[in-house]
C-alpha atoms as a PDB file:
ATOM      1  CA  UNK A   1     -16.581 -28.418 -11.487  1.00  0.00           C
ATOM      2  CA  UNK A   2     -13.321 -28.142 -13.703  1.00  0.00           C
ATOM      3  CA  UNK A   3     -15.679 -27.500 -16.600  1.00  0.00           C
ATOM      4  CA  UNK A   4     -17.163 -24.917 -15.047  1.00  0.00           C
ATOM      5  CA  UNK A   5     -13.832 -23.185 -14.001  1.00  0.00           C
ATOM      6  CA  UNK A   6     -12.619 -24.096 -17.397  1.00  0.00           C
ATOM      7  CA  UNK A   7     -15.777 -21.982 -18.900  1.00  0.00           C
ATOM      8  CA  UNK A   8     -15.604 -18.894 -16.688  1.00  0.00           C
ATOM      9  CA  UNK A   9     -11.726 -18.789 -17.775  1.00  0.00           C
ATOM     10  CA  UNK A  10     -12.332 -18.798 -21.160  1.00  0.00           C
ATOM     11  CA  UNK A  11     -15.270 -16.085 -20.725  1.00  0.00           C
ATOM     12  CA  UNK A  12     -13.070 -13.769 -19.189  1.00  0.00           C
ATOM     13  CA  UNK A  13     -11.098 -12.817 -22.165  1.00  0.00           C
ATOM     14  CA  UNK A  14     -14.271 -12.075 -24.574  1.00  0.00           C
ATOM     15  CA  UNK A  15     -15.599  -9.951 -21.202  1.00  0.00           C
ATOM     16  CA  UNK A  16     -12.313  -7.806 -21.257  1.00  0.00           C
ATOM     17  CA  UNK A  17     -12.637  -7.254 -25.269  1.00  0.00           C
ATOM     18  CA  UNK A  18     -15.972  -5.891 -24.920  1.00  0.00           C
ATOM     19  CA  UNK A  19     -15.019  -3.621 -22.107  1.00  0.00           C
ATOM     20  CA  UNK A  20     -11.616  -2.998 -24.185  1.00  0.00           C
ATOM     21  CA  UNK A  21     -13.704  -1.918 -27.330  1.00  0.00           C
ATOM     22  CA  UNK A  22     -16.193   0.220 -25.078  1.00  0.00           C
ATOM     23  CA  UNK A  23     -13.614   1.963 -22.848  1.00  0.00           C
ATOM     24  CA  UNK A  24     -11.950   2.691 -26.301  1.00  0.00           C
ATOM     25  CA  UNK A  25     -14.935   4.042 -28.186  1.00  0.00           C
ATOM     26  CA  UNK A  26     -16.374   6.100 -25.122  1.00  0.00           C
ATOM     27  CA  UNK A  27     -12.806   7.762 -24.536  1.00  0.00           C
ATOM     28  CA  UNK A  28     -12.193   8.441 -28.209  1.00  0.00           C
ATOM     29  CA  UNK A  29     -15.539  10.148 -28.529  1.00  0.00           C
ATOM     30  CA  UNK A  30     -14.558  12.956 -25.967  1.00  0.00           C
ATOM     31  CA  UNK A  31     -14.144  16.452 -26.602  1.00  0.00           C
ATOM     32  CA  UNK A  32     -10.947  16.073 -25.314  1.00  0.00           C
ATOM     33  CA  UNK A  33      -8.125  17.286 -27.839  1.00  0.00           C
ATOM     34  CA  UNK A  34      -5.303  15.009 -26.794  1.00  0.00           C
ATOM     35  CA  UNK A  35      -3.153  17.112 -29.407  1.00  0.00           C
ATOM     36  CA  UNK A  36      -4.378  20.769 -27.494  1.00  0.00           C
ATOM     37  CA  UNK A  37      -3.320  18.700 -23.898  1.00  0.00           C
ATOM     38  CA  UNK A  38      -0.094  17.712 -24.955  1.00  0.00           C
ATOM     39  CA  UNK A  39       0.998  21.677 -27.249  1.00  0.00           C
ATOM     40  CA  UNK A  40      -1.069  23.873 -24.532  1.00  0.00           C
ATOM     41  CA  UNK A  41      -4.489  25.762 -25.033  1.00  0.00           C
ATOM     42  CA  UNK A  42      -3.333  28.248 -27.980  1.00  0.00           C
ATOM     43  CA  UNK A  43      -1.416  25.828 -30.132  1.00  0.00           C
ATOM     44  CA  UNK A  44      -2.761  26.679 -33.840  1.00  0.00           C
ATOM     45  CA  UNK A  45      -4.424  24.498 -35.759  1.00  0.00           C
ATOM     46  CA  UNK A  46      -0.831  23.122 -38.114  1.00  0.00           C
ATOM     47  CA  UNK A  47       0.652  21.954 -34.842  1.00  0.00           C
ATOM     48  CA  UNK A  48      -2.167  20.264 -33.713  1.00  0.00           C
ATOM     49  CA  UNK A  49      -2.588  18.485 -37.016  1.00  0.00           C
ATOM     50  CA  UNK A  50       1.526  17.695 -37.358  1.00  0.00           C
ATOM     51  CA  UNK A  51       1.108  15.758 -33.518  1.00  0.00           C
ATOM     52  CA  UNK A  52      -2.046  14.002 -34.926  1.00  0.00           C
ATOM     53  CA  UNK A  53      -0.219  12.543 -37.900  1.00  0.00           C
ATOM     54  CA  UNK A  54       2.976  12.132 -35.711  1.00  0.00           C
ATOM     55  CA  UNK A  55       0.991  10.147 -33.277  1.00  0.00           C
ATOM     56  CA  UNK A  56      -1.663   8.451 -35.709  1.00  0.00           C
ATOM     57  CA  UNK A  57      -4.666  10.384 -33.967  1.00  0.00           C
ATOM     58  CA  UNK A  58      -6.007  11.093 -37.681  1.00  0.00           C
ATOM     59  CA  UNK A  59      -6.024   7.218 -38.382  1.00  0.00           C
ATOM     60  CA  UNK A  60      -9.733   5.198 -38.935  1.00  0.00           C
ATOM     61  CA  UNK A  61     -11.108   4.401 -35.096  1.00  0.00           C
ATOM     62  CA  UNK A  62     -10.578   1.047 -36.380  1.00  0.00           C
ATOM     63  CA  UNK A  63      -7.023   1.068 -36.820  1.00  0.00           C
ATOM     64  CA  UNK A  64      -6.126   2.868 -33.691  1.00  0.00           C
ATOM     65  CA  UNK A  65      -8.314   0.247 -32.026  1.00  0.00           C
ATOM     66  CA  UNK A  66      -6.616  -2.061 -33.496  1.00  0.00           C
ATOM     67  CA  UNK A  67      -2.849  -0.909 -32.660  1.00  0.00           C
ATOM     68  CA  UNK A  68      -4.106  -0.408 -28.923  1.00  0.00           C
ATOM     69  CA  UNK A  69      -5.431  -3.919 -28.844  1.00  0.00           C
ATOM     70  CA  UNK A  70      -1.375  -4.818 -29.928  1.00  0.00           C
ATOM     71  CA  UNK A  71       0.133  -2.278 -27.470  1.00  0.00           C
ATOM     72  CA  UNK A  72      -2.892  -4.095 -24.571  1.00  0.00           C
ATOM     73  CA  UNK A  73      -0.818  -7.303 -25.686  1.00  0.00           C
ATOM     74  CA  UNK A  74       2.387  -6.095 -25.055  1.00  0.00           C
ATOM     75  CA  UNK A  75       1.036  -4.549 -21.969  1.00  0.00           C
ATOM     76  CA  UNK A  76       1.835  -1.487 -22.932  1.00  0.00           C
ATOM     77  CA  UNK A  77      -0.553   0.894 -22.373  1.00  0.00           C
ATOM     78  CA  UNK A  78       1.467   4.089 -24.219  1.00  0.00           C
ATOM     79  CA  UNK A  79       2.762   7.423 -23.294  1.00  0.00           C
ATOM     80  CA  UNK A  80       0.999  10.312 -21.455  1.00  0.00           C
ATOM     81  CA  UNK A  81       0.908  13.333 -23.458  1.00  0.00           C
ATOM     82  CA  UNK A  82       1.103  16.057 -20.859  1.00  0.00           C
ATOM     83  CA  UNK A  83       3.765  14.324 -18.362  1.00  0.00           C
ATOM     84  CA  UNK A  84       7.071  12.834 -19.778  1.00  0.00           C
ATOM     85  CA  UNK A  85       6.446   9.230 -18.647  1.00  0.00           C
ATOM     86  CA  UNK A  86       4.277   6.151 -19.781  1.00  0.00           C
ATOM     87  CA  UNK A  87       1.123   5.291 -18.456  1.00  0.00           C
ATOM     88  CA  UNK A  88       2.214   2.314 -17.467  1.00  0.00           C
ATOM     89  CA  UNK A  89       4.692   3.887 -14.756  1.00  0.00           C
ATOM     90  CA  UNK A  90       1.842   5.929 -14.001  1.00  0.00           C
ATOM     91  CA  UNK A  91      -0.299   3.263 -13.286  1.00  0.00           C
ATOM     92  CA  UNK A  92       2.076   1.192 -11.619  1.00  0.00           C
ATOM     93  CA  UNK A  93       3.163   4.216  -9.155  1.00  0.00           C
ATOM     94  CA  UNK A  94      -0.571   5.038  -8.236  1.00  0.00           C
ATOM     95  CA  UNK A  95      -1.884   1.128  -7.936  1.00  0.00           C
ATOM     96  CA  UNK A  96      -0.448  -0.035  -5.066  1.00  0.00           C
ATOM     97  CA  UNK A  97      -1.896   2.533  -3.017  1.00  0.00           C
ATOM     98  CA  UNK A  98      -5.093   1.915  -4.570  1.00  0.00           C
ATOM     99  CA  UNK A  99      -4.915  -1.980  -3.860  1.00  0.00           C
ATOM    100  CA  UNK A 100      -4.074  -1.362  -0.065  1.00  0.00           C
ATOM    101  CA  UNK A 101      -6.987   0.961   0.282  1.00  0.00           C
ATOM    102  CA  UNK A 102      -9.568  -1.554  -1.886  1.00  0.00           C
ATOM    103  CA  UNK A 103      -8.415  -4.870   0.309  1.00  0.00           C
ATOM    104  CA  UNK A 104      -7.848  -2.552   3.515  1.00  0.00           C
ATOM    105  CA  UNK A 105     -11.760  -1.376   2.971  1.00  0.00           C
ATOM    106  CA  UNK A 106     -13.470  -4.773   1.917  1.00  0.00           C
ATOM    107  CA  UNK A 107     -11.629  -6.604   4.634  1.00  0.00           C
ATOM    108  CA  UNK A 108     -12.961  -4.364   7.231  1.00  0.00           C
ATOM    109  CA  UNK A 109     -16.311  -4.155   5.729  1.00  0.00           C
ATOM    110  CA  UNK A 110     -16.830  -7.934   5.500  1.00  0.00           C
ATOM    111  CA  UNK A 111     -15.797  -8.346   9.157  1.00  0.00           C
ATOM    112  CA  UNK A 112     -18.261  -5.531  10.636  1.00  0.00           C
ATOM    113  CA  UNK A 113     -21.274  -6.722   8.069  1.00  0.00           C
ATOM    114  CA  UNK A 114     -20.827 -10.289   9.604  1.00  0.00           C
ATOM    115  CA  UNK A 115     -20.778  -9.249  13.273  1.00  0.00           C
ATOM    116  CA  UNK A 116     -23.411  -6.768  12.979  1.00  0.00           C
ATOM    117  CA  UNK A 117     -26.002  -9.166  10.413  1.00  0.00           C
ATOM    118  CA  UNK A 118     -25.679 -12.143  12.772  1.00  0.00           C
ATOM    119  CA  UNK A 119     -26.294 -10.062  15.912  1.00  0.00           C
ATOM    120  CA  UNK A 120     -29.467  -8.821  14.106  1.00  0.00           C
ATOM    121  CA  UNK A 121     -30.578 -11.880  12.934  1.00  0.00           C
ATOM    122  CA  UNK A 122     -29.823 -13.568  16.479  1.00  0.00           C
ATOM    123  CA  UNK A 123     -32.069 -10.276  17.635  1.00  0.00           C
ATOM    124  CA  UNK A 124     -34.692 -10.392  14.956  1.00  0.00           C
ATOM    125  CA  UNK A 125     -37.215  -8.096  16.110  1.00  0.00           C
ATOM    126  CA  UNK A 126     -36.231  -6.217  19.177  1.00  0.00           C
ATOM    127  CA  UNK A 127     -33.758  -2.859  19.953  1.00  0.00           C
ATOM    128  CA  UNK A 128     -30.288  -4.351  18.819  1.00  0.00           C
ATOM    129  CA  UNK A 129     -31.774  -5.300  15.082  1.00  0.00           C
ATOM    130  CA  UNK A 130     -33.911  -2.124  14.503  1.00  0.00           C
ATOM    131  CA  UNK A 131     -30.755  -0.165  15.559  1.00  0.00           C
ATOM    132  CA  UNK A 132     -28.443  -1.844  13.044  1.00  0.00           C
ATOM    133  CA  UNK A 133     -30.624  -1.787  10.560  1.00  0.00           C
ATOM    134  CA  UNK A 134     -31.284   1.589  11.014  1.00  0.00           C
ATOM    135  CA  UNK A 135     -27.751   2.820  10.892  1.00  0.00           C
ATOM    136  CA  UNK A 136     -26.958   0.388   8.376  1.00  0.00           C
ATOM    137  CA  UNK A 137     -29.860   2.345   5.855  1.00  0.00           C
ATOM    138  CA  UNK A 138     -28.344   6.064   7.005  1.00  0.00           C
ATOM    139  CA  UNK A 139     -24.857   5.110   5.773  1.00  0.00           C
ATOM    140  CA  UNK A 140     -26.003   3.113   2.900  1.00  0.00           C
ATOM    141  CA  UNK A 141     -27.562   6.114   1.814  1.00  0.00           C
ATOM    142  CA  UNK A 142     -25.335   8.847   2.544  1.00  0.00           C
ATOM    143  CA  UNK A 143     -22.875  10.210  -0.042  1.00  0.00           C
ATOM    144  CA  UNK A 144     -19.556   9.054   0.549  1.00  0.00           C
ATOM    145  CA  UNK A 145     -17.316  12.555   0.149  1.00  0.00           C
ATOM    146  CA  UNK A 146     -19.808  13.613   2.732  1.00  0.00           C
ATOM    147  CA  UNK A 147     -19.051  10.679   5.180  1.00  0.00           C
ATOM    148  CA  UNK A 148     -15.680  11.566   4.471  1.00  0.00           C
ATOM    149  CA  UNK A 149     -15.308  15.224   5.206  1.00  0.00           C
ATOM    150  CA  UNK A 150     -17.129  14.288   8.898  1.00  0.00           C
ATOM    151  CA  UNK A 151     -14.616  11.580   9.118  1.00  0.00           C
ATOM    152  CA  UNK A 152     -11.987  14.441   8.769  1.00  0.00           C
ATOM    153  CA  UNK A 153     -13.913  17.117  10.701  1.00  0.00           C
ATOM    154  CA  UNK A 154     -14.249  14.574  13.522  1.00  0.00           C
ATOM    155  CA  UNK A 155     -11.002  12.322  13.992  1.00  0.00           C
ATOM    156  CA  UNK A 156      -8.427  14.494  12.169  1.00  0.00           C
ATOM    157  CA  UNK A 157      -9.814  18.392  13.468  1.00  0.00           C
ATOM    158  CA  UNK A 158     -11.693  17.580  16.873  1.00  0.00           C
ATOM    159  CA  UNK A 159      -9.443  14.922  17.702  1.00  0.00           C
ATOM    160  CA  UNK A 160      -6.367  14.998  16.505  1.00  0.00           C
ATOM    161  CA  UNK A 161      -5.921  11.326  15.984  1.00  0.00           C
ATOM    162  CA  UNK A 162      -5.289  10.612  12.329  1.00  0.00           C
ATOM    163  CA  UNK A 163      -4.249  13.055   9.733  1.00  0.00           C
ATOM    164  CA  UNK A 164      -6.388  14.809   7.639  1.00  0.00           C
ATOM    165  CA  UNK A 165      -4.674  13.261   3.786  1.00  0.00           C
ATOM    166  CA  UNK A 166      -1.738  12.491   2.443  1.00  0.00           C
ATOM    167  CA  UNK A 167      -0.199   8.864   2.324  1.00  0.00           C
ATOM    168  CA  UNK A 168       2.794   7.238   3.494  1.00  0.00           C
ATOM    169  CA  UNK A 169       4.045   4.464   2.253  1.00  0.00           C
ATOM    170  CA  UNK A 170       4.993   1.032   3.866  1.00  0.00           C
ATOM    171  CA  UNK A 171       8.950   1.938   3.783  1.00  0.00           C
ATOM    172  CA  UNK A 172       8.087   4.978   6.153  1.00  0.00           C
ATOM    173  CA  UNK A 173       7.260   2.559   9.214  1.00  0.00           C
ATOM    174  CA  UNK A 174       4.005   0.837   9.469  1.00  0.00           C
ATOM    175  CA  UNK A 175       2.634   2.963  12.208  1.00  0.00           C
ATOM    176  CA  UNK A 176       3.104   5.611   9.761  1.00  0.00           C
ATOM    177  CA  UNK A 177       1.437   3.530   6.706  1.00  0.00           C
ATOM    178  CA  UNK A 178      -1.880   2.156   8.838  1.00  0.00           C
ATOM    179  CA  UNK A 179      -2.419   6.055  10.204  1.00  0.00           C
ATOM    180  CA  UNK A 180      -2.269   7.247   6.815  1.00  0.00           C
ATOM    181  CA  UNK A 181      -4.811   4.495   4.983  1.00  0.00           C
ATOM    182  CA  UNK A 182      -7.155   3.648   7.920  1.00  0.00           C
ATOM    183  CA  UNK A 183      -9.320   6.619   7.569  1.00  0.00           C
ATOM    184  CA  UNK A 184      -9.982   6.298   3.358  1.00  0.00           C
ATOM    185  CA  UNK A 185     -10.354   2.495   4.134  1.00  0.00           C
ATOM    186  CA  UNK A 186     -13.155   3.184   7.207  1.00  0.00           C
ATOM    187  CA  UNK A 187     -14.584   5.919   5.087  1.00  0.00           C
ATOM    188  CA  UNK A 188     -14.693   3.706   1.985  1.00  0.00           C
ATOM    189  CA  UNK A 189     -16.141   0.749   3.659  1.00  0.00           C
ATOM    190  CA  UNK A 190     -18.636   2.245   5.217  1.00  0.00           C
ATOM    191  CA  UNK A 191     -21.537   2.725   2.683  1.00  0.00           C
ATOM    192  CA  UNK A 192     -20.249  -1.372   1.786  1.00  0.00           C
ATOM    193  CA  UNK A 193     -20.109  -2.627   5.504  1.00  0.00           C
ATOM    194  CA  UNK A 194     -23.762  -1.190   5.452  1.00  0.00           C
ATOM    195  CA  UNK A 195     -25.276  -2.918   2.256  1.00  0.00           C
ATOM    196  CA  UNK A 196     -24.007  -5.950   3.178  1.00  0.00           C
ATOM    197  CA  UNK A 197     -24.401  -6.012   7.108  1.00  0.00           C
ATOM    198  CA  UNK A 198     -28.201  -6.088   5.450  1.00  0.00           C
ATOM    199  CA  UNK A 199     -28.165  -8.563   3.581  1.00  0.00           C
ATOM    200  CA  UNK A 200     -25.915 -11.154   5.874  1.00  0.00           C
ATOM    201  CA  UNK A 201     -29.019 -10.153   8.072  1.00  0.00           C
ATOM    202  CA  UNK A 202     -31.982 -11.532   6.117  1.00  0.00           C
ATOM    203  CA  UNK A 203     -29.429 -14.606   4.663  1.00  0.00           C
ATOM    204  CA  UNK A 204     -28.490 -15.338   8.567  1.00  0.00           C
ATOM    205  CA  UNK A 205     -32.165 -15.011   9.774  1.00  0.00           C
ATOM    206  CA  UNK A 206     -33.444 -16.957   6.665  1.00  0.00           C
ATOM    207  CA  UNK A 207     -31.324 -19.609   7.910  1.00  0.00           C
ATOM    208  CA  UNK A 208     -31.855 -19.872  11.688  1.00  0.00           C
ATOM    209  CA  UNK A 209     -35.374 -20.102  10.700  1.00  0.00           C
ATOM    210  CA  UNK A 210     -34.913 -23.908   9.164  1.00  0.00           C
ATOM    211  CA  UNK A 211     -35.647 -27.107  10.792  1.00  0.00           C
ATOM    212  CA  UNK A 212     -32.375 -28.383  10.955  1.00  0.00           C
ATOM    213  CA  UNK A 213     -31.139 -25.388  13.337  1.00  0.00           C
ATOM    214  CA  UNK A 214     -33.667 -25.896  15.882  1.00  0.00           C
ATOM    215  CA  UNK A 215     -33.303 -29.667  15.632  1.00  0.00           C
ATOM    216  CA  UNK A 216     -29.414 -29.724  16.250  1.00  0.00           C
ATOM    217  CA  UNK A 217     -29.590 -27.331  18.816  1.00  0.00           C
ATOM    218  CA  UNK A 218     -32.143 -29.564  20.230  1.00  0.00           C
ATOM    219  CA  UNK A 219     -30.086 -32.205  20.242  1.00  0.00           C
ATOM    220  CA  UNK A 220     -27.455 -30.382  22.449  1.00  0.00           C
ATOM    221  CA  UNK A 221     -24.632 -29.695  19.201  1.00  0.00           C
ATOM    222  CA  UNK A 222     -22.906 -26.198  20.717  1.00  0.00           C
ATOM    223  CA  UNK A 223     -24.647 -23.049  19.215  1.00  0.00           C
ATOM    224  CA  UNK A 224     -21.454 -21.871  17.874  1.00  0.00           C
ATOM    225  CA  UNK A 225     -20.750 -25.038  15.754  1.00  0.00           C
ATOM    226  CA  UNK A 226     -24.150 -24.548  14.586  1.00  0.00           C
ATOM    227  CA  UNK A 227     -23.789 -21.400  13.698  1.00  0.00           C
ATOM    228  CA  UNK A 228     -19.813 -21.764  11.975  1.00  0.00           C
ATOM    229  CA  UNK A 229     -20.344 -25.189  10.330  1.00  0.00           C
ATOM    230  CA  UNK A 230     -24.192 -25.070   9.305  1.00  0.00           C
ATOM    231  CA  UNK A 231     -25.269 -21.602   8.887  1.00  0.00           C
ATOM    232  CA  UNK A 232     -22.828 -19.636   7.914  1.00  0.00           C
ATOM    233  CA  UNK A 233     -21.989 -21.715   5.189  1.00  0.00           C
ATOM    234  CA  UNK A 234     -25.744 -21.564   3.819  1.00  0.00           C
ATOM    235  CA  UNK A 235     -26.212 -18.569   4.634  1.00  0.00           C
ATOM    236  CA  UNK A 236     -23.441 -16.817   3.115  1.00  0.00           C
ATOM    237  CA  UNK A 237     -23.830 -18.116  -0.301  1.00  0.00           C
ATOM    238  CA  UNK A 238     -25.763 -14.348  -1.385  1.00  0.00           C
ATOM    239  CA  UNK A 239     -23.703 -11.832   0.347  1.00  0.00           C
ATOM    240  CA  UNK A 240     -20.554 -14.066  -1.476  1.00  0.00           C
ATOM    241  CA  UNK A 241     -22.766 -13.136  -5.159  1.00  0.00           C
ATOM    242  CA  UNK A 242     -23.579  -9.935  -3.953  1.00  0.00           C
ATOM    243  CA  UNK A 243     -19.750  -9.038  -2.815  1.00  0.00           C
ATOM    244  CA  UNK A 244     -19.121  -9.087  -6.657  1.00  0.00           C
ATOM    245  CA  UNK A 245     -22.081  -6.876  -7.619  1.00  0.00           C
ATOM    246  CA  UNK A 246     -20.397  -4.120  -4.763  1.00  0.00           C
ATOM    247  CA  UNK A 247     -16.844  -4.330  -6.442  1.00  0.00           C
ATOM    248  CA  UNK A 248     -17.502  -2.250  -9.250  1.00  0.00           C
ATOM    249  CA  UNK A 249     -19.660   0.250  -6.176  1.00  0.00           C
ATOM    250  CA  UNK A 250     -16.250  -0.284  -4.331  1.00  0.00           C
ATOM    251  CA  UNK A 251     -13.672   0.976  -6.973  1.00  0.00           C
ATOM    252  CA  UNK A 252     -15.873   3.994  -7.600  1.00  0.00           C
ATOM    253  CA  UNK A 253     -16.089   5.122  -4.353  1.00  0.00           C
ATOM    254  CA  UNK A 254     -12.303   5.015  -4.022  1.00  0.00           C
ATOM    255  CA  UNK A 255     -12.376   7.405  -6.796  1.00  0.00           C
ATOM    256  CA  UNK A 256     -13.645  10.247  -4.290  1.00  0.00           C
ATOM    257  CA  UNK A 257     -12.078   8.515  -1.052  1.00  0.00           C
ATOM    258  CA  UNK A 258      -9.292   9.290  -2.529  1.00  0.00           C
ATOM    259  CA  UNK A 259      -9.702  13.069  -3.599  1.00  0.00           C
ATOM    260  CA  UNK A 260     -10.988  14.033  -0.336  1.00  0.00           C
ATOM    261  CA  UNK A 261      -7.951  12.570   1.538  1.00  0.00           C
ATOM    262  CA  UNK A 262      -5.711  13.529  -1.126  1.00  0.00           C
ATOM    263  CA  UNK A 263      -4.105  10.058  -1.667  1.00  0.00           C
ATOM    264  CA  UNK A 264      -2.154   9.316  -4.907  1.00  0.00           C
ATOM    265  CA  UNK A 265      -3.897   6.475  -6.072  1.00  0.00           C
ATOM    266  CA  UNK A 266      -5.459   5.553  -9.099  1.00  0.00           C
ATOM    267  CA  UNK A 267      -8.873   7.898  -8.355  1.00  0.00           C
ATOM    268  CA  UNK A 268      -6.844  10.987  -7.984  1.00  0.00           C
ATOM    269  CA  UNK A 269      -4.764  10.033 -11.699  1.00  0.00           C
ATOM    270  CA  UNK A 270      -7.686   9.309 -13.643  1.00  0.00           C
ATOM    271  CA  UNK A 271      -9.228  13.039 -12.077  1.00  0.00           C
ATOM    272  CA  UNK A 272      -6.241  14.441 -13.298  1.00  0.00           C
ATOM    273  CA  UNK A 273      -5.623  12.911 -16.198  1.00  0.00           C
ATOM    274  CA  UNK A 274      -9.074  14.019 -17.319  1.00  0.00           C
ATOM    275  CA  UNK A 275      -8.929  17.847 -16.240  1.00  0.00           C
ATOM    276  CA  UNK A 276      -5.632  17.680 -18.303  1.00  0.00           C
ATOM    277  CA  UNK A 277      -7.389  15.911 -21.081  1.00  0.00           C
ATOM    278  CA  UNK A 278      -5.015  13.459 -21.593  1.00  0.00           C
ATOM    279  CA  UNK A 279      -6.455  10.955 -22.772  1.00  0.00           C
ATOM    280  CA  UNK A 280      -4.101   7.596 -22.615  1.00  0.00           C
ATOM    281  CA  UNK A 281      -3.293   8.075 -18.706  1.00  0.00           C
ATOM    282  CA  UNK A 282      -7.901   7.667 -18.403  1.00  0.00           C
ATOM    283  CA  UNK A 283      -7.334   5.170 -20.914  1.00  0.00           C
ATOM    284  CA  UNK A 284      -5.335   3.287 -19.177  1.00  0.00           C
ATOM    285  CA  UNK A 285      -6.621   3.694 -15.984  1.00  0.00           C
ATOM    286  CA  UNK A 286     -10.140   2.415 -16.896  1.00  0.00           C
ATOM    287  CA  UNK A 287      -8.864  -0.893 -18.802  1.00  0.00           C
ATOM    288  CA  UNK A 288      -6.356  -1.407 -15.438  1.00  0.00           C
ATOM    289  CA  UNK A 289      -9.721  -1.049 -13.512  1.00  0.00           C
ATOM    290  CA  UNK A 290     -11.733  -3.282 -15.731  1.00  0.00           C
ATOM    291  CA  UNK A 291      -9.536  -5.835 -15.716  1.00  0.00           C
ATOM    292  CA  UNK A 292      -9.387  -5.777 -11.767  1.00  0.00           C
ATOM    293  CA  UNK A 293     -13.028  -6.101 -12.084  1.00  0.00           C
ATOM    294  CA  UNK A 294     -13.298  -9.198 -14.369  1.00  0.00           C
ATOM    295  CA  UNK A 295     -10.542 -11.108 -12.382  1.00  0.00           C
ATOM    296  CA  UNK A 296     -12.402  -9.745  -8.870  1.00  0.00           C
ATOM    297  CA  UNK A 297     -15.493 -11.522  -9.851  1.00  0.00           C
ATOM    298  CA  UNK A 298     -13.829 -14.314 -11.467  1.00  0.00           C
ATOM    299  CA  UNK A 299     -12.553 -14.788  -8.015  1.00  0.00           C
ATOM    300  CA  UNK A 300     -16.259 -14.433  -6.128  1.00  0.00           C
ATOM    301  CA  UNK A 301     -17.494 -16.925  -8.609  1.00  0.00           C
ATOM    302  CA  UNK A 302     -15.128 -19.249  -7.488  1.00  0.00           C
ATOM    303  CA  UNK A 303     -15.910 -18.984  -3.824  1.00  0.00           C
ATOM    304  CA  UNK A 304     -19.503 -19.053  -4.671  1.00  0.00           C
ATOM    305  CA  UNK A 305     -18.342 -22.533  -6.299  1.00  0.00           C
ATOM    306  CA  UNK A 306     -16.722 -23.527  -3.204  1.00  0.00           C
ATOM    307  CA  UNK A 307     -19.570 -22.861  -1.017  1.00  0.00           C
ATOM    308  CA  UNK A 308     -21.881 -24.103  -3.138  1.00  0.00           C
ATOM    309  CA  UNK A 309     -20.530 -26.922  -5.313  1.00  0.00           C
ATOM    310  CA  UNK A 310     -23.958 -28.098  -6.625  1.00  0.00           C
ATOM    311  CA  UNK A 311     -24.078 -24.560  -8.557  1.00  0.00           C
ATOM    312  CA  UNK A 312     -21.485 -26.086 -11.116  1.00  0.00           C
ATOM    313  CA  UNK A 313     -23.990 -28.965 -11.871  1.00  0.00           C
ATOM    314  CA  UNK A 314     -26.888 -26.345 -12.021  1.00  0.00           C
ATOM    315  CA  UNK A 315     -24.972 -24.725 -14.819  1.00  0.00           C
ATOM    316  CA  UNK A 316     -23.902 -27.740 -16.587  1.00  0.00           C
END
């Protein structure tokens, strides 16, 4: 087991140069003048080549690679050219709000996919299972900014009960702080809750379906300790893989969760960072998100590993 932690550990870095080099490449091959975003639209063409020497824009794509590989070491991830701060304040300023909504929307979403795929597995068959499962394929399927804008429509116009965008933070009072991230969160784990509400559904059913359910409950061992200490634990060794497969789903989606509610988070920088065309601030925002990524399915694989330990022998 320790060599199998030891192995993913080691994997991670050669995962995050890849992505590094890719994010690096893909951004660099923009039309996206990051000289034009930084003098305005009707600089001339000597200014625009005096900030690309100034700022080693004019340099092989190896070198600059290279140099942002140094700066990734430092963790410094540079300067914005359009706003007077680094991208790392940037970053830092929108991330928290981005975390809260992220752990806010996959806590929720793994609490109502395990309530509602054991009730339809318990159900297999009749009204309760065909009516999750239904629901659960509408909002798997619908697009998220539209499931947002009823959200709005519905709680913060008809009813009045949560506000339409806009964020406060934890320092403003946490009444304040839950009213203001609930909705994004509900909105965002939605289309998630749904996909895996499925699968916990056929994994739970799978399960019940096995000898040794029907023999301990047989035997008189409580249905519920059954179901905690037996099941579960079998059966929730694919949502657990497929949690990590719906990250990447998950971070995207915040993207437009948080343009419709207007939240400051790390969506609504990299949208403006690339209708400004600057460059470093989407830079930096994809690597930030990458790296969340790796280490979020470093993390899964390691739960997968503690629900299933014989998966470390399998690999070995």
């Amino acid at each position: 087991m320790g060599r199998f932690i030891l192995r993913r550990l080691l994997l991670a870095p050669v995962i995050l140069l890849g992505v590094a080099l890719a994010v690096f490449v893909v951004i660099d091959l923009s039309p996206n003048d990051p000289a034009r975003a930084a003098l305005g639209l009707f600089a001339d063409a000597q200014s625009r080549a005096a900030f690309a020497a100034e700022n080693g824009l004019d340099d092989p794509l190896l070198v600059r690679f290279v140099r942002f590989l140094g700066d990734l070491v430092r963790f410094d991830l540079g300067d914005s050219v359009v706003r007077p701060e680094s991208v790392g304040h940037l970053v830092g300023m929108a991330l928290p709000l981005t975390v809260q909504l992220l752990v806010l929307a996959t806590v929720l979403a793994v609490a109502l996919s395990l309530v509602l795929g054991i009730v339809a597995a318990r159900t297999e068959g009749r009204w309760p299972d065909r009516a999750i499962s239904t629901v659960a394929a509408v909002f798997q399927s619908a697009p998220q900014f539209w499931i947002g804008l009823l959200f709005i429509q519905l709680f913060a116009v008809g009813l009045g009960v949560l506000p339409s965008g806009g964020y406060q933070p934890p320092s403003a009072g946490f009444s304040f702080w839950f009213s203001s991230i609930v909705g994004p969160a509900i909105v965002l784990a939605l289309p998630f809750a749904a996909a895996m509400t499925r699968v916990v559904r056929a994994s739970v059913a799978d399960e019940l379906a096995k000898d040794y359910v029907r023999t301990a409950v047989g035997a008189g061992v409580p249905w519920r300790a059954v179901l905690l200490r037996n099941v579960l634990r079998n059966a929730l060794i694919t949502p657990v893989t497929v949690l990590g497969v719906h990250v990447g789903a998950l971070m995207s989606g915040a993207i437009l969760v948080e343009t419709v509610f207007n939240l400051p988070g790390m969506g609504s920088l990299l949208i403006t960072g690339v209708n400004q065309g600057d460059l470093g601030v989407v830079r930096g925002v994809a690597i930030v998100g990458a790296v969340a990524f790796v280490v979020v399915n470093l993390l899964v694989d390691l739960a997968y590993l503690a629900l299933n330990p014989r998966s470390a022998e399998a690999a070995r």
